[in-house]
Protein backbone atom coordinates (compact mmCIF):
# COMPACT_ATOMS: atom_id res chain seq x y z
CA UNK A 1 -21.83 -104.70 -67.78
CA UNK A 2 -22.01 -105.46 -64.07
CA UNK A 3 -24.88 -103.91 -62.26
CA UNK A 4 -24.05 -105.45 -59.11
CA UNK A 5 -23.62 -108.80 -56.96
CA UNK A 6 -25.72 -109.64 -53.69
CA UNK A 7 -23.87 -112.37 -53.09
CA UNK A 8 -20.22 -110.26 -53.54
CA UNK A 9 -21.88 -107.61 -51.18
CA UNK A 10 -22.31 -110.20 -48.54
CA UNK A 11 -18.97 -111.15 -48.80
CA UNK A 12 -17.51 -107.51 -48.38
CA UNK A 13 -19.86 -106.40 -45.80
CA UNK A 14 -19.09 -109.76 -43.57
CA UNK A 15 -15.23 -108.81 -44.24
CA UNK A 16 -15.70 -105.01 -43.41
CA UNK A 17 -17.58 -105.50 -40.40
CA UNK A 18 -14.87 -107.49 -39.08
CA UNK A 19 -12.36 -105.12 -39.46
CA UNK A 20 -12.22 -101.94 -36.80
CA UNK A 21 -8.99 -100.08 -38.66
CA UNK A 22 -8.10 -99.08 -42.46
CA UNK A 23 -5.31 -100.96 -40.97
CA UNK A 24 -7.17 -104.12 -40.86
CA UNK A 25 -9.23 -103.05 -43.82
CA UNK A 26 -5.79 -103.37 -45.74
CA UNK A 27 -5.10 -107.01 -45.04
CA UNK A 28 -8.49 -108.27 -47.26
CA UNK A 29 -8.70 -105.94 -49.88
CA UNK A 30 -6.65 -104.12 -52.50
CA UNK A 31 -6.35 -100.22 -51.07
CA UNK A 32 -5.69 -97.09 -52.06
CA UNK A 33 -6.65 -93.27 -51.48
CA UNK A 34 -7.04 -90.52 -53.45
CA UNK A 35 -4.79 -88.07 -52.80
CA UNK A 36 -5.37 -83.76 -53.54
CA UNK A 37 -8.67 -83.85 -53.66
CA UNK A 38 -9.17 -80.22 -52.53
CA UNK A 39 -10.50 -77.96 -55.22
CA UNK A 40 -11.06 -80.88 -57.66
CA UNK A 41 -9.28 -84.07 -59.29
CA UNK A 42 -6.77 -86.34 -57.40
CA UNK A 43 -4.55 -89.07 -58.04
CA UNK A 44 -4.97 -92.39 -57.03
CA UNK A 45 -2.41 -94.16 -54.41
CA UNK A 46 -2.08 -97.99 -54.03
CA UNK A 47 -1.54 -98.57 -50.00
CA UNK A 48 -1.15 -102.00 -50.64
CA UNK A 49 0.14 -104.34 -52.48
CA UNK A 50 -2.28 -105.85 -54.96
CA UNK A 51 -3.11 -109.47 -54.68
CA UNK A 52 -5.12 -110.80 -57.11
CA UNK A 53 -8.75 -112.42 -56.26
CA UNK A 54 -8.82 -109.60 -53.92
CA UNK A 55 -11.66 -106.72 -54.04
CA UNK A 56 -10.57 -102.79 -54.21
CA UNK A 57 -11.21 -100.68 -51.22
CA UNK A 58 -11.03 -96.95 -51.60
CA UNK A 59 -9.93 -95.58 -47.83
CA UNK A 60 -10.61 -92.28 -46.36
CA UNK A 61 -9.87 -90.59 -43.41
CA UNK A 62 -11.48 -87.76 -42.14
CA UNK A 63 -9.59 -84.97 -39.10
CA UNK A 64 -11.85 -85.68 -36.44
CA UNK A 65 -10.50 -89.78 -36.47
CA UNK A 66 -13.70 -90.90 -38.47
CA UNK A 67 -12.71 -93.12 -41.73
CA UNK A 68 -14.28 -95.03 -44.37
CA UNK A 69 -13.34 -97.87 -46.44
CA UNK A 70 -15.34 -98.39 -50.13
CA UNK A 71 -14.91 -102.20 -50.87
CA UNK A 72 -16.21 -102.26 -54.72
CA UNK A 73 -15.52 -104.01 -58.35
CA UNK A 74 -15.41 -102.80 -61.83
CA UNK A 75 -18.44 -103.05 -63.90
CA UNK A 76 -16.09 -103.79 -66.62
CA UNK A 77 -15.45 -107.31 -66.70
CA UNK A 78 -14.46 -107.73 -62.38
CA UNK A 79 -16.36 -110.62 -60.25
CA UNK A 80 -19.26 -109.00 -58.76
CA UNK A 81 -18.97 -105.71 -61.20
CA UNK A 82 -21.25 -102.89 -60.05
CA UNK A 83 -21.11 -103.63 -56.53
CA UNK A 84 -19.53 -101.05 -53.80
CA UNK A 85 -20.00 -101.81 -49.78
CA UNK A 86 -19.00 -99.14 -47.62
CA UNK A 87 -17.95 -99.35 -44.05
CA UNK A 88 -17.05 -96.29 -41.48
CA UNK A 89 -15.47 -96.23 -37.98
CA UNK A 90 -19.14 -96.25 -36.63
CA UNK A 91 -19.73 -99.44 -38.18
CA UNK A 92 -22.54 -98.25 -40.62
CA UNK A 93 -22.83 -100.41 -44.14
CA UNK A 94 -24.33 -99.18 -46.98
CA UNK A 95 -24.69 -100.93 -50.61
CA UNK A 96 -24.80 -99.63 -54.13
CA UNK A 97 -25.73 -101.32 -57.08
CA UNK A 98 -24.46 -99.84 -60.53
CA UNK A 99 -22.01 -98.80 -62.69
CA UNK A 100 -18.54 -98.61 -61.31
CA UNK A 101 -15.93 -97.70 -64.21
CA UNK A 102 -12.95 -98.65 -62.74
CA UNK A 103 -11.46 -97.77 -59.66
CA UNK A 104 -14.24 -95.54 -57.47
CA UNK A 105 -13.58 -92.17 -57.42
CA UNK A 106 -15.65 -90.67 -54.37
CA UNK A 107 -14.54 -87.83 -52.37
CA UNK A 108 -15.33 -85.41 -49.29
CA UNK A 109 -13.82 -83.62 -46.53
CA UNK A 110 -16.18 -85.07 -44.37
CA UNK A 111 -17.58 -88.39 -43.80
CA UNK A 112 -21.08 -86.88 -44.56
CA UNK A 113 -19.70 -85.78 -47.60
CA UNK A 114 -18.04 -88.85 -48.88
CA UNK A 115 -21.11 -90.14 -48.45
CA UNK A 116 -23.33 -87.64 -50.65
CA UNK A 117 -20.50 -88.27 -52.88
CA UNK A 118 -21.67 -91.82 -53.52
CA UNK A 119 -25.03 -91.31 -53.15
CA UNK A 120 -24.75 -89.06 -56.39
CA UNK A 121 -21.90 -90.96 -57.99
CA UNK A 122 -21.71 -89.85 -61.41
CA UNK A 123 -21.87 -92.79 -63.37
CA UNK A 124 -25.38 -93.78 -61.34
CA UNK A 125 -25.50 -95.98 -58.19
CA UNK A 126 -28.67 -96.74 -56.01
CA UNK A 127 -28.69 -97.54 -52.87
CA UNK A 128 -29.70 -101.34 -51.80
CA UNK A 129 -30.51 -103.58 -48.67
CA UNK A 130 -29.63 -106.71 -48.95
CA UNK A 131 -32.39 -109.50 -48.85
């Protein structure tokens, strides 16, 4: 089971840092969103096209123009399992190490809450700096 990659967290947080759009986000990872969120579950919804060799990025945007992108791998078998890097409009990175079962499924109606979303992410993430 992947617990999560420093070296695969480099990677992603080089490649989100040089993006400054979900629109630019989209042409280095495999997206999607999740869509009806309110008042519970959602469905998943591929934005791009997949290409393989390419990490997932879950992609959120917020009302007031703030947005998110969650750059991450399964723990199940996916290079660098266990390992999501998020990026937001204000150019803040965090890391988590830990089990990721399949696609990430974080949500919020804010970017604040996205956030506490992750940081209690049900199947247990921590929070990590990179060395």
């Amino acid at each position: 089971m992947g617990a999560g990659s420093y070296k695969c967290a480099r990677q992603w947080r080089k490649q989100l840092l040089a993006c400054h759009s979900l629109d630019e986000v989209k042409q280095h990872f495999n997206c999607f969103v999740i869509e009806g969120t309110s008042g519970g579950g959602g469905t998943r919804v591929e934005v791009t096209e997949t290409v393989a060799g390419r990490p997932h990025a879950l992609l959120q945007s917020f009302p007031d123009g703030r947005w998110i992108a969650c750059a991450h791998a399964d723990s199940h078998g996916e290079p660098g399992g266990g390992t999501i890097v998020s990026r937001d409009s204000s150019g803040e990175i965090h890391i988590f190490f830990g089990h990721v079962c399949g696609r990430l499924y974080a949500k919020g109606e804010t970017l604040e809450e996205l956030y506490t979303s992750l940081r209690g992410y049900e199947f247990g993430v921590k929070e990590v700096s990179l060395r």
